[in-house]
N, C-alpha and C. Protein backbone atom coordinates (compact mmCIF):
# COMPACT_ATOMS: atom_id res chain seq x y z
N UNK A 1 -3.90 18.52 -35.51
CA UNK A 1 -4.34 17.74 -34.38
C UNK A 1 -3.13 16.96 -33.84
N UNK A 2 -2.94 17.15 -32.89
CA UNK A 2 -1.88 16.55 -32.10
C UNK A 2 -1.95 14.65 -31.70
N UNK A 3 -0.83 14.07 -31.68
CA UNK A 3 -0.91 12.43 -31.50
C UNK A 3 -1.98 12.07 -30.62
N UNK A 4 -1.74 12.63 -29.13
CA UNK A 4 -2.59 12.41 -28.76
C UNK A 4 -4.09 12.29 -28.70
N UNK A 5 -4.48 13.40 -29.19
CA UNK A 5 -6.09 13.45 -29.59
C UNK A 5 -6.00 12.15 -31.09
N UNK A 6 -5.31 11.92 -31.71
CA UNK A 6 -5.84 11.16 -33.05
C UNK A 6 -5.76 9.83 -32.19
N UNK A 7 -5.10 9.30 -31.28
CA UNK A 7 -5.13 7.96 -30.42
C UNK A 7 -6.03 7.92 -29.77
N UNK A 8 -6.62 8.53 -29.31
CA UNK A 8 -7.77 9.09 -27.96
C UNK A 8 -8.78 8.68 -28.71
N UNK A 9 -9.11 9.57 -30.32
CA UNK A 9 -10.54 9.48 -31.27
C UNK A 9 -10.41 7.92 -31.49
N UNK A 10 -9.08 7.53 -32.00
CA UNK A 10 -9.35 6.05 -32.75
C UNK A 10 -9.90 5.04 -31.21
N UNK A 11 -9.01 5.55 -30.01
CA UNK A 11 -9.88 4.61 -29.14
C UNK A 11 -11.38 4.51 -28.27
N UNK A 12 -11.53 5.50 -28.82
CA UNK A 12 -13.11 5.86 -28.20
C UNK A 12 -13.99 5.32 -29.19
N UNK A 13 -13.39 5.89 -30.89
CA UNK A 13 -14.03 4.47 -31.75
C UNK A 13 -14.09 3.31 -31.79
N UNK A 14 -12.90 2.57 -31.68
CA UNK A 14 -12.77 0.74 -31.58
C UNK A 14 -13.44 0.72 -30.36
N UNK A 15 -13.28 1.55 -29.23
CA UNK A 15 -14.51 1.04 -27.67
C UNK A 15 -16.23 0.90 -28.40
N UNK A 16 -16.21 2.18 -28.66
CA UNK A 16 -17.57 1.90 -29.11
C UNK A 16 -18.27 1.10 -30.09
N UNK A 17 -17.26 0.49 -30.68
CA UNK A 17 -17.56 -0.88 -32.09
C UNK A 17 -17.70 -1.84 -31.15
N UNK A 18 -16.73 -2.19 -30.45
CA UNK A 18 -16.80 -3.49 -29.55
C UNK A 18 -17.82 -3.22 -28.74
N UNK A 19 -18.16 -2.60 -27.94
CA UNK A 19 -19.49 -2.28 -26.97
C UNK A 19 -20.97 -2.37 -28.06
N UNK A 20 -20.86 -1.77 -29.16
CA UNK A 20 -21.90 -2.42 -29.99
C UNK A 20 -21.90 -3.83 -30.52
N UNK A 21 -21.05 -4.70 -30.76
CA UNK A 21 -20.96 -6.20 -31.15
C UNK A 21 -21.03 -7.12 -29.67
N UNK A 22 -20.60 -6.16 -28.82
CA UNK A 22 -21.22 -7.46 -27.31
C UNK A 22 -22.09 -6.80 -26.90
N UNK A 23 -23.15 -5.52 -27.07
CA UNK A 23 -24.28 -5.51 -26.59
C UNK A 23 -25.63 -5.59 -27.69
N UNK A 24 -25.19 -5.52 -28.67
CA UNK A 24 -26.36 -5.79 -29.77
C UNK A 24 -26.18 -6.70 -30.91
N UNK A 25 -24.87 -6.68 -31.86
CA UNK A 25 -25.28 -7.42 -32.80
C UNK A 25 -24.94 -8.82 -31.83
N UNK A 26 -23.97 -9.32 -31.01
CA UNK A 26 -23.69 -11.22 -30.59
C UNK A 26 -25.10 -11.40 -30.14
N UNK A 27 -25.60 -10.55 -29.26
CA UNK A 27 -27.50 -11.44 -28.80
C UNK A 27 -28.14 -11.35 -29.98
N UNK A 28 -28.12 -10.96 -31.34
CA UNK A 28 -29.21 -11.10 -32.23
C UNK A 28 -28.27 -12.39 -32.78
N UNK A 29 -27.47 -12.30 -33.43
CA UNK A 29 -26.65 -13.16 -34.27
C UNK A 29 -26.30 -14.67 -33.76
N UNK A 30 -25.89 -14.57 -32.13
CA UNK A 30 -25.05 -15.53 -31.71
C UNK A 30 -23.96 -16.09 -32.19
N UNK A 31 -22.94 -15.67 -32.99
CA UNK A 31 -21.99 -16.34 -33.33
C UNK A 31 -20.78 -16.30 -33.00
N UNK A 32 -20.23 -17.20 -32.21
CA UNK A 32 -19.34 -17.07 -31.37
C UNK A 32 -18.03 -15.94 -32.12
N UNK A 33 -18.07 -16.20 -33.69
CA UNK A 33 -16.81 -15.48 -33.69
C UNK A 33 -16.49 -14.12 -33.09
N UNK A 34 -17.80 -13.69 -33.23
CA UNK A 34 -17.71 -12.13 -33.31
C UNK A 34 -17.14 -11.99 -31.45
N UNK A 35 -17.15 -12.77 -30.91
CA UNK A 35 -16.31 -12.74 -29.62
C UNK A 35 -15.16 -12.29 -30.01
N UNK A 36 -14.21 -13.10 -30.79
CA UNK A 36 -12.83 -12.71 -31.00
C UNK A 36 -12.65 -10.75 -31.45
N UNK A 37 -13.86 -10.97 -32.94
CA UNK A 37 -13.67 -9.55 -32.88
C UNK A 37 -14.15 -8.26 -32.65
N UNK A 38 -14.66 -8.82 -31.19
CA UNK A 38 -14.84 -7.62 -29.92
C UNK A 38 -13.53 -7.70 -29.70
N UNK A 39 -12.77 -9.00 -29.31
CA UNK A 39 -11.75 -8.93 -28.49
C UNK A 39 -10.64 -8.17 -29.55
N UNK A 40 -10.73 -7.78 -30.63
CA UNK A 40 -9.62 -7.57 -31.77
C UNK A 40 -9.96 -6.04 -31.14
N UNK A 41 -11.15 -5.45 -30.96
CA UNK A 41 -11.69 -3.84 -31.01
C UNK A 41 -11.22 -3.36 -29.63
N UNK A 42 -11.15 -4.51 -28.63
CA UNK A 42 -11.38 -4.10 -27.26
C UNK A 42 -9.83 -4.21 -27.15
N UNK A 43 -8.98 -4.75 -27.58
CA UNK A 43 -7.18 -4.66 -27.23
C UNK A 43 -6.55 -3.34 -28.20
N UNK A 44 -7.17 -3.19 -29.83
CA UNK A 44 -6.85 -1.64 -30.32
C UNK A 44 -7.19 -0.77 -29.50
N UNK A 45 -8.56 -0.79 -29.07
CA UNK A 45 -9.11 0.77 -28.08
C UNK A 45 -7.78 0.55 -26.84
N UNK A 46 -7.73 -0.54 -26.22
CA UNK A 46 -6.74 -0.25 -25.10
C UNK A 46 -5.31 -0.04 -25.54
N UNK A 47 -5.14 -0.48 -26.23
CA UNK A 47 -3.91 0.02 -26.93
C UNK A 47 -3.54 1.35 -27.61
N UNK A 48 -4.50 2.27 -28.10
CA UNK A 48 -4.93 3.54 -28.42
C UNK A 48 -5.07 4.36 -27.30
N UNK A 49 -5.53 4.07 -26.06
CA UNK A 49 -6.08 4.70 -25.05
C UNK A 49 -4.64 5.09 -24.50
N UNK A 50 -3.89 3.46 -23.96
CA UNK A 50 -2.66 3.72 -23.60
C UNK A 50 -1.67 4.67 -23.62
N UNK A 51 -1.41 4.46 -25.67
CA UNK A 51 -0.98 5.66 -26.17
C UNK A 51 -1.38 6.92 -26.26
N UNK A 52 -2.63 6.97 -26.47
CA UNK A 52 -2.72 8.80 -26.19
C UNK A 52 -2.26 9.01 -24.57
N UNK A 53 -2.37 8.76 -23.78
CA UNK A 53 -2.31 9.50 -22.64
C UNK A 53 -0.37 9.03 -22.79
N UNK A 54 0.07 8.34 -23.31
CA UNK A 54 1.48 8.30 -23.22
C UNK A 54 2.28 9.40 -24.21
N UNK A 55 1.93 9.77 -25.01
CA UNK A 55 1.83 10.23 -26.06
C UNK A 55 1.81 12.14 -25.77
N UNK A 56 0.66 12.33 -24.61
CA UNK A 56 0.06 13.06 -24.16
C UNK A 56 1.57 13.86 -23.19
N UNK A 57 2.10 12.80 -22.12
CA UNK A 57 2.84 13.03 -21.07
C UNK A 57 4.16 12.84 -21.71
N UNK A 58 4.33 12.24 -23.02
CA UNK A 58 5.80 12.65 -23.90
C UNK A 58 5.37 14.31 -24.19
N UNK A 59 4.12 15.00 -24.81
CA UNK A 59 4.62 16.31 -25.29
C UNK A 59 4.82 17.12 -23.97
N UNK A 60 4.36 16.90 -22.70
CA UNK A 60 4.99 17.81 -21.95
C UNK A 60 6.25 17.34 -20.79
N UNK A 61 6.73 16.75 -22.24
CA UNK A 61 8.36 16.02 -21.44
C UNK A 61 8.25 15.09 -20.12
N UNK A 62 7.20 14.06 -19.70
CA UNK A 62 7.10 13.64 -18.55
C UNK A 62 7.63 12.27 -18.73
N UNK A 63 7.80 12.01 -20.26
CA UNK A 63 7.63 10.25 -20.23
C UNK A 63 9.08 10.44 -21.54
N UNK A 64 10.03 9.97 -21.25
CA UNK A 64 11.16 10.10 -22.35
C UNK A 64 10.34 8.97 -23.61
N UNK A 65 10.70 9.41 -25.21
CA UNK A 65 10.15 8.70 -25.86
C UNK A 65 10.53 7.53 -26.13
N UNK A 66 9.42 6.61 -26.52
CA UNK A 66 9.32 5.79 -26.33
C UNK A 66 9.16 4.42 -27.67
N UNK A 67 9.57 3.22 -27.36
CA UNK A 67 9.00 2.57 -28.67
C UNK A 67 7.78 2.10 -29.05
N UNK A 68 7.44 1.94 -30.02
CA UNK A 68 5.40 1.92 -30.12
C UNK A 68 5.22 0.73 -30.52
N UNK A 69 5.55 -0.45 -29.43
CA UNK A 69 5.46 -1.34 -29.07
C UNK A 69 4.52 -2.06 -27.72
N UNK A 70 3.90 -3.08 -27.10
CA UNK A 70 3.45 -3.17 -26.16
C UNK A 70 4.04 -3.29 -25.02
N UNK A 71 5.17 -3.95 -24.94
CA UNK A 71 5.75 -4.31 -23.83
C UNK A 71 6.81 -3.06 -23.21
N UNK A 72 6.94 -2.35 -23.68
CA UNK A 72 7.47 -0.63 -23.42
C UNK A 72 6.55 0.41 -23.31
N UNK A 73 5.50 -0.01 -24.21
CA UNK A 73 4.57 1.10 -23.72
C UNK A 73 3.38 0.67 -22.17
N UNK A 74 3.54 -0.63 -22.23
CA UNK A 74 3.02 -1.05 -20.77
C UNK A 74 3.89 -0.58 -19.47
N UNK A 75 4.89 -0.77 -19.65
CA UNK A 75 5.75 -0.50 -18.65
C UNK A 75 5.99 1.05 -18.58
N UNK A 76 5.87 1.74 -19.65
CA UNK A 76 5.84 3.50 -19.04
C UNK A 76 4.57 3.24 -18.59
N UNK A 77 3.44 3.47 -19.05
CA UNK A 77 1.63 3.15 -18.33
C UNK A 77 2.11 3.17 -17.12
N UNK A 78 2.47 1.80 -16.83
CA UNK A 78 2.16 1.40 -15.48
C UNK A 78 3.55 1.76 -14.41
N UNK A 79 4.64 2.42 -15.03
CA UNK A 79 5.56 3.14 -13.94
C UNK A 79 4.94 4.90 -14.29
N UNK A 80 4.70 5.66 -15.07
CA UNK A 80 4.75 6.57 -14.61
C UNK A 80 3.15 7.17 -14.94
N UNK A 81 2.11 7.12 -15.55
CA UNK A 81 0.83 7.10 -15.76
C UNK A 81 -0.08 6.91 -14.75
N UNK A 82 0.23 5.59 -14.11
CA UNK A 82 -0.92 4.79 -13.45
C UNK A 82 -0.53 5.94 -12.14
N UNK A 83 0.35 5.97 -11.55
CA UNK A 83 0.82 6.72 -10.09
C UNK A 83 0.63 8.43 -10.73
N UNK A 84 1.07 8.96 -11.06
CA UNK A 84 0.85 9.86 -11.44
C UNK A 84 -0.61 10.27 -11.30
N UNK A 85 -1.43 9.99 -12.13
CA UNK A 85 -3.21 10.33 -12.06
C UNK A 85 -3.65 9.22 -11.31
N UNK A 86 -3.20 8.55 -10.40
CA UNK A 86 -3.80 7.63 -9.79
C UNK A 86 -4.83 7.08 -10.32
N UNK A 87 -4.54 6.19 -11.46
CA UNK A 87 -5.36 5.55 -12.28
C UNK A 87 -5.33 3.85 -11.49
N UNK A 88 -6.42 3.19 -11.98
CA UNK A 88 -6.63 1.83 -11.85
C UNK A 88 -5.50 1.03 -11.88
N UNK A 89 -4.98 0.10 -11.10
CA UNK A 89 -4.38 -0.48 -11.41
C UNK A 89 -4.86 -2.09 -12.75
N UNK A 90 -6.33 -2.01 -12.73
CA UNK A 90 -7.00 -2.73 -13.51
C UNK A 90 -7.15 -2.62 -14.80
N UNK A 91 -6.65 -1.55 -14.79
CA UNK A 91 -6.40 -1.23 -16.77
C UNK A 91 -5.57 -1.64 -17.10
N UNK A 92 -3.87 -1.82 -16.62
CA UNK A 92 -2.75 -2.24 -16.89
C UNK A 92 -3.02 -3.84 -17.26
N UNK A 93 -3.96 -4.79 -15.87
CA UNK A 93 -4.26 -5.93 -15.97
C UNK A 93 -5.02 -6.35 -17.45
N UNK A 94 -5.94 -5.14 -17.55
CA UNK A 94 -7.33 -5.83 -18.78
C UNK A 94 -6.26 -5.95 -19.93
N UNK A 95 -5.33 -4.61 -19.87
CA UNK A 95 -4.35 -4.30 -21.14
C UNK A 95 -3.40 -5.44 -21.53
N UNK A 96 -2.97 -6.09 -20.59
CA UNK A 96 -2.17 -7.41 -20.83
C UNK A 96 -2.51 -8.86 -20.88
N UNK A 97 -4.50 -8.47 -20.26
CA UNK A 97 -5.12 -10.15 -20.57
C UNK A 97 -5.34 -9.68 -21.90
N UNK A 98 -5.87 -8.67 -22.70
CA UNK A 98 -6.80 -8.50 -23.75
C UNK A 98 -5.07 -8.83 -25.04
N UNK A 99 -3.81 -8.39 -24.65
CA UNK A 99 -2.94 -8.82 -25.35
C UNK A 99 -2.03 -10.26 -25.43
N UNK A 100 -2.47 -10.70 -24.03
CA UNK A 100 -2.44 -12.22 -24.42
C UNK A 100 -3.56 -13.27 -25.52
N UNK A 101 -4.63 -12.34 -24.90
CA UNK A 101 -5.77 -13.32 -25.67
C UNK A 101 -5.34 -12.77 -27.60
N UNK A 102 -4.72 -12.21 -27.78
CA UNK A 102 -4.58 -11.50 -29.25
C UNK A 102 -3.78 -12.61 -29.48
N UNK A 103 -2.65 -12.67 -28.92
CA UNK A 103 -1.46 -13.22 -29.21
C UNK A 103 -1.65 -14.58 -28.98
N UNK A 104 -2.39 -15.05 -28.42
CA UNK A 104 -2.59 -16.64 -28.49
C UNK A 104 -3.48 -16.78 -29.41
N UNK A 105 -4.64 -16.38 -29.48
CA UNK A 105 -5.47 -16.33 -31.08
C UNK A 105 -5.05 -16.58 -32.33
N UNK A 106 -3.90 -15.28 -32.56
CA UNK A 106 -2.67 -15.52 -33.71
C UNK A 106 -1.86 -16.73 -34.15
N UNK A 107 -1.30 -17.79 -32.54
CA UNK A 107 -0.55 -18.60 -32.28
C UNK A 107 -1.06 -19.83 -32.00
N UNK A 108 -2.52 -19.57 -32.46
CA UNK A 108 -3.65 -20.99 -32.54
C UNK A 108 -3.32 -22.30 -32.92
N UNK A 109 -3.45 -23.24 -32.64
CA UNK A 109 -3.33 -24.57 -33.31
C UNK A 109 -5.31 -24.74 -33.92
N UNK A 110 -5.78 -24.62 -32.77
CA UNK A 110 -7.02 -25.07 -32.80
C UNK A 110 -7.88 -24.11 -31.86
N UNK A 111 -9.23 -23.74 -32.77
CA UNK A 111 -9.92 -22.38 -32.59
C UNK A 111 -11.44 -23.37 -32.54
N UNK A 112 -12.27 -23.11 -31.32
CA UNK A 112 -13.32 -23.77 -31.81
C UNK A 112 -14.72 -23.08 -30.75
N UNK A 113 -16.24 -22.89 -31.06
CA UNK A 113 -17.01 -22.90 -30.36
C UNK A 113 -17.71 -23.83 -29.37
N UNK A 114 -18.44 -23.39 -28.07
CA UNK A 114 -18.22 -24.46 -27.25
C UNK A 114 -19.58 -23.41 -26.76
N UNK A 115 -21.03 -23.89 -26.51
CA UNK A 115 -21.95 -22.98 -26.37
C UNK A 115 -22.17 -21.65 -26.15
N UNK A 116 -21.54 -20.40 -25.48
CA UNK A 116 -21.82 -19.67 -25.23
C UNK A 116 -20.65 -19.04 -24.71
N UNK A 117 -19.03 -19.72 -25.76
CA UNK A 117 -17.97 -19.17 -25.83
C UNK A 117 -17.36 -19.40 -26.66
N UNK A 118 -15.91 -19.13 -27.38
CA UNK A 118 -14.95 -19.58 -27.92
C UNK A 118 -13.90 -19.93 -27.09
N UNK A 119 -13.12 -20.94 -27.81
CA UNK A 119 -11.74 -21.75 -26.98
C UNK A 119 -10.60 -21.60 -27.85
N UNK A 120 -9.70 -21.18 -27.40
CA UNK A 120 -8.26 -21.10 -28.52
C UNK A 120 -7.74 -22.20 -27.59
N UNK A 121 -7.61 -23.23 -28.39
CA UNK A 121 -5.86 -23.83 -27.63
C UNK A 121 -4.43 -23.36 -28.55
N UNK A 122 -3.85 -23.42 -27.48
CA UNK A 122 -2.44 -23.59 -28.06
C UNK A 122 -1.38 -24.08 -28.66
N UNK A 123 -0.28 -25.02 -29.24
CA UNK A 123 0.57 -26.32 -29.51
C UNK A 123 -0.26 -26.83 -28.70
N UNK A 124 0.53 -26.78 -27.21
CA UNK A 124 0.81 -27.33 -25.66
C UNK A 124 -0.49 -27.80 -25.07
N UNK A 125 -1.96 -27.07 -26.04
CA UNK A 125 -3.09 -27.10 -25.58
C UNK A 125 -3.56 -26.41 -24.21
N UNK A 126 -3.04 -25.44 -24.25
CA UNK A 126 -3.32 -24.89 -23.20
C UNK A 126 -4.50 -24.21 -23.44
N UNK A 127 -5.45 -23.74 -22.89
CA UNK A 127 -6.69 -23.71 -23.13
C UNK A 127 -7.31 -22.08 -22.48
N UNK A 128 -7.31 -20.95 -23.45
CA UNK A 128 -8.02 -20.15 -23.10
C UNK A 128 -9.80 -19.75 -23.76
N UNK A 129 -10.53 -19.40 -22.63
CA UNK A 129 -11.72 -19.34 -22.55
C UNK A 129 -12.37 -17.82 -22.98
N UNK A 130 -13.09 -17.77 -23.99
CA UNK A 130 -13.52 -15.99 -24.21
C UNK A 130 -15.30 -16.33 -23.95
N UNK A 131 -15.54 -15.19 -23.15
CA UNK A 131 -17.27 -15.69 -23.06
C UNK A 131 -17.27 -13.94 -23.34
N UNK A 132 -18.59 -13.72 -23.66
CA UNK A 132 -19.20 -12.74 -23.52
C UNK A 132 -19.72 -11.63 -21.86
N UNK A 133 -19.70 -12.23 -21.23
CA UNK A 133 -19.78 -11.63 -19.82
C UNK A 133 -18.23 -11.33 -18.98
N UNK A 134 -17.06 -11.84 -19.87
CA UNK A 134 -15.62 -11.77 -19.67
C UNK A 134 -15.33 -9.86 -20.49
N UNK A 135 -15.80 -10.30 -21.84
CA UNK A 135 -15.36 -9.26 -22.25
C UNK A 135 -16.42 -7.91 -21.83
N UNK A 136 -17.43 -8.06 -21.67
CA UNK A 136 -18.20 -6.91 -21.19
C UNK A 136 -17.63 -6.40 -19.93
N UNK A 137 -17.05 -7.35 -19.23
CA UNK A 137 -16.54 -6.58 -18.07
C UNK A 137 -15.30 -6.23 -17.86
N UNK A 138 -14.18 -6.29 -19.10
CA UNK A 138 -12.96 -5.52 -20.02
C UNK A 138 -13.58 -4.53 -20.64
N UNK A 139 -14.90 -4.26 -21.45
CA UNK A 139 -15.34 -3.61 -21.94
C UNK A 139 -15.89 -2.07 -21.01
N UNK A 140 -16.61 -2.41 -19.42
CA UNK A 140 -16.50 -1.98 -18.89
C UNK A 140 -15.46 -0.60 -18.08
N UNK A 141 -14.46 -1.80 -17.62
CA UNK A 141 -13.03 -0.68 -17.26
C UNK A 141 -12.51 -0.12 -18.53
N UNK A 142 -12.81 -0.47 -19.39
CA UNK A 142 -11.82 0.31 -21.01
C UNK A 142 -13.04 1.39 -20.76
N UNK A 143 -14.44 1.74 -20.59
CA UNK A 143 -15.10 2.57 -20.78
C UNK A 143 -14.55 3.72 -19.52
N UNK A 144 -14.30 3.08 -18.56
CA UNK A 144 -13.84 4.04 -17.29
C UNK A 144 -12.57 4.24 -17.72
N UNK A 145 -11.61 4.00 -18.37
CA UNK A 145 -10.17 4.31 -18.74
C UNK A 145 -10.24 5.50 -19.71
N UNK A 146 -10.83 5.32 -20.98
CA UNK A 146 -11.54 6.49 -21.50
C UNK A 146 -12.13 7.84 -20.87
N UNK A 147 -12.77 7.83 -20.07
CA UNK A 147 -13.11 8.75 -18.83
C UNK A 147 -12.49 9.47 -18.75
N UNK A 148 -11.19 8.49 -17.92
CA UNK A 148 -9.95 9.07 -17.09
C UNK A 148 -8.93 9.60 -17.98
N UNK A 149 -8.66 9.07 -19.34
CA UNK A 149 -7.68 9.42 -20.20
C UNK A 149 -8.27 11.04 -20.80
N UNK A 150 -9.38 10.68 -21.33
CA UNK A 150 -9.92 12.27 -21.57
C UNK A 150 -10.22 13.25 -20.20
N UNK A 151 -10.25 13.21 -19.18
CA UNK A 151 -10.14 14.24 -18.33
C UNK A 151 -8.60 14.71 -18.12
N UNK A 152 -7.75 13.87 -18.42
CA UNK A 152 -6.48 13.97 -18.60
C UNK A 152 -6.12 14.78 -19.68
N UNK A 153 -6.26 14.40 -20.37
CA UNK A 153 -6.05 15.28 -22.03
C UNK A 153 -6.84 16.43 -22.03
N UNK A 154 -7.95 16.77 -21.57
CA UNK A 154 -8.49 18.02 -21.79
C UNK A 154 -7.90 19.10 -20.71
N UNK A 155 -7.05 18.46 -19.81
CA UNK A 155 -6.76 19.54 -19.38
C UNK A 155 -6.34 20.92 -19.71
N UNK A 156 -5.25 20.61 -20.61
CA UNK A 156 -4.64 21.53 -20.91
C UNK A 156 -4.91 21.83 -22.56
N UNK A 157 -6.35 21.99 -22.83
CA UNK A 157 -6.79 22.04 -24.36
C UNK A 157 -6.18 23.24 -25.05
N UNK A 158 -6.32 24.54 -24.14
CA UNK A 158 -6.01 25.61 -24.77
C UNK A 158 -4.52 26.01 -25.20
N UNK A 159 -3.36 24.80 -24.55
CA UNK A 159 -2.53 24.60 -24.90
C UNK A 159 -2.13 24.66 -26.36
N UNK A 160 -2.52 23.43 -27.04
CA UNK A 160 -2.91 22.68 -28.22
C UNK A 160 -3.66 23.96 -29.03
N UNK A 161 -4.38 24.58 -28.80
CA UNK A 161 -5.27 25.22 -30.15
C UNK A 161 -6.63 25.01 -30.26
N UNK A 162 -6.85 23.90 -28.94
CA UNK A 162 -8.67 23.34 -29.12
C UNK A 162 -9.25 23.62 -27.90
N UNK A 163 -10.29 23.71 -27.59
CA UNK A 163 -11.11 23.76 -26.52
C UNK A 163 -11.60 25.36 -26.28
N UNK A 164 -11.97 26.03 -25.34
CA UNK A 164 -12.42 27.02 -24.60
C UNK A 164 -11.70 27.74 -24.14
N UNK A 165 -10.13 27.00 -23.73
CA UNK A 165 -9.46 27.90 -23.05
C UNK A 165 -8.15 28.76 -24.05
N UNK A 166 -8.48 28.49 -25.23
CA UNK A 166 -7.59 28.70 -26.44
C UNK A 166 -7.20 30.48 -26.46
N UNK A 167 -6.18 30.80 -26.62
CA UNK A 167 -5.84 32.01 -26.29
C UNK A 167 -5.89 32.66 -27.80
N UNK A 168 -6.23 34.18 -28.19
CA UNK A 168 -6.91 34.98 -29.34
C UNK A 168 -5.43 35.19 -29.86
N UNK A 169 -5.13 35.66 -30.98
CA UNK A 169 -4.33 36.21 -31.36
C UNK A 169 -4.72 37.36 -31.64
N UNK A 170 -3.08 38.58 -31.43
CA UNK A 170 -3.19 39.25 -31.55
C UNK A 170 -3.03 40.54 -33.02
């Protein structure tokens, strides 16, 4: 199985964990944490998603390789990915709020619930807000990015060894 498809599976899994913890278990449970870890499921899937389709356009030489890092792999995404398949420019956005909110989480002073959200401050106290109707609608475009990344990748299945269009040996 090629990089791409094993990035693609892991992000269609972490989407679908997080889409189950903000549409079923947080309304039975209510507990704010499990906000954060949607938000932990919903920045791997975009971060997985990213990479397969980058991953995808390295094996047919489109994207020189790269480091498997965020801030390099955002910037191929969004110079040669996003124009290319004329993708969203709103995925690039969700991809870099959902990795700030990681990275300030990590860099917490003070983590606390506040009715029907969580609040990270910062040292500086700077104050970010996670609600549940925030991430459903990150949760959202990551579901349409998925879409677009697998119509992308299946193109050329029979390439690879998988799909329908796979050629017989002789």
């Amino acid at each position: 199985m090629e990089r791409f498809h094993e990035e693609l599976s892991e992000g269609r899994r972490r989407l679908h964990t997080a889409d189950h913890l903000l549409s079923i278990t947080y309304p039975l449970v209510r507990d704010n944490r499990l906000l954060l870890t949607a938000v932990d499921n919903l920045h791997v899937a975009a971060r997985n998603l990213m990479a397969s389709l980058l991953h995808y356009e390295e094996a047919f030489k489109r994207v020189p390789h790269f480091r498997d890092e965020h801030d390099s792999m955002l910037y191929w995404f969004r110079s040669r990915c996003t124009p290319n398949y004329k993708l969203g420019n709103d995925y690039g956005v969700v991809i870099d709020e959902l990795n700030s909110l990681v990275t300030e989480h990590k860099a917490s002073a003070v983590e606390f619930s506040r009715k029907d959200s969580f609040i990270i401050c910062s040292d500086t106290y700077s104050i970010k807000k996670v609600t549940l109707a925030q991430l459903k609608s990150y949760a959202g475009i990551l579901k349409r990015m998925l879409m677009d990344v697998e119509g992308v990748v299946s193109r050329y299945e029979g390439i690879f060894g998988r799909g329908q269009g796979r050629a017989k040996a002789r």
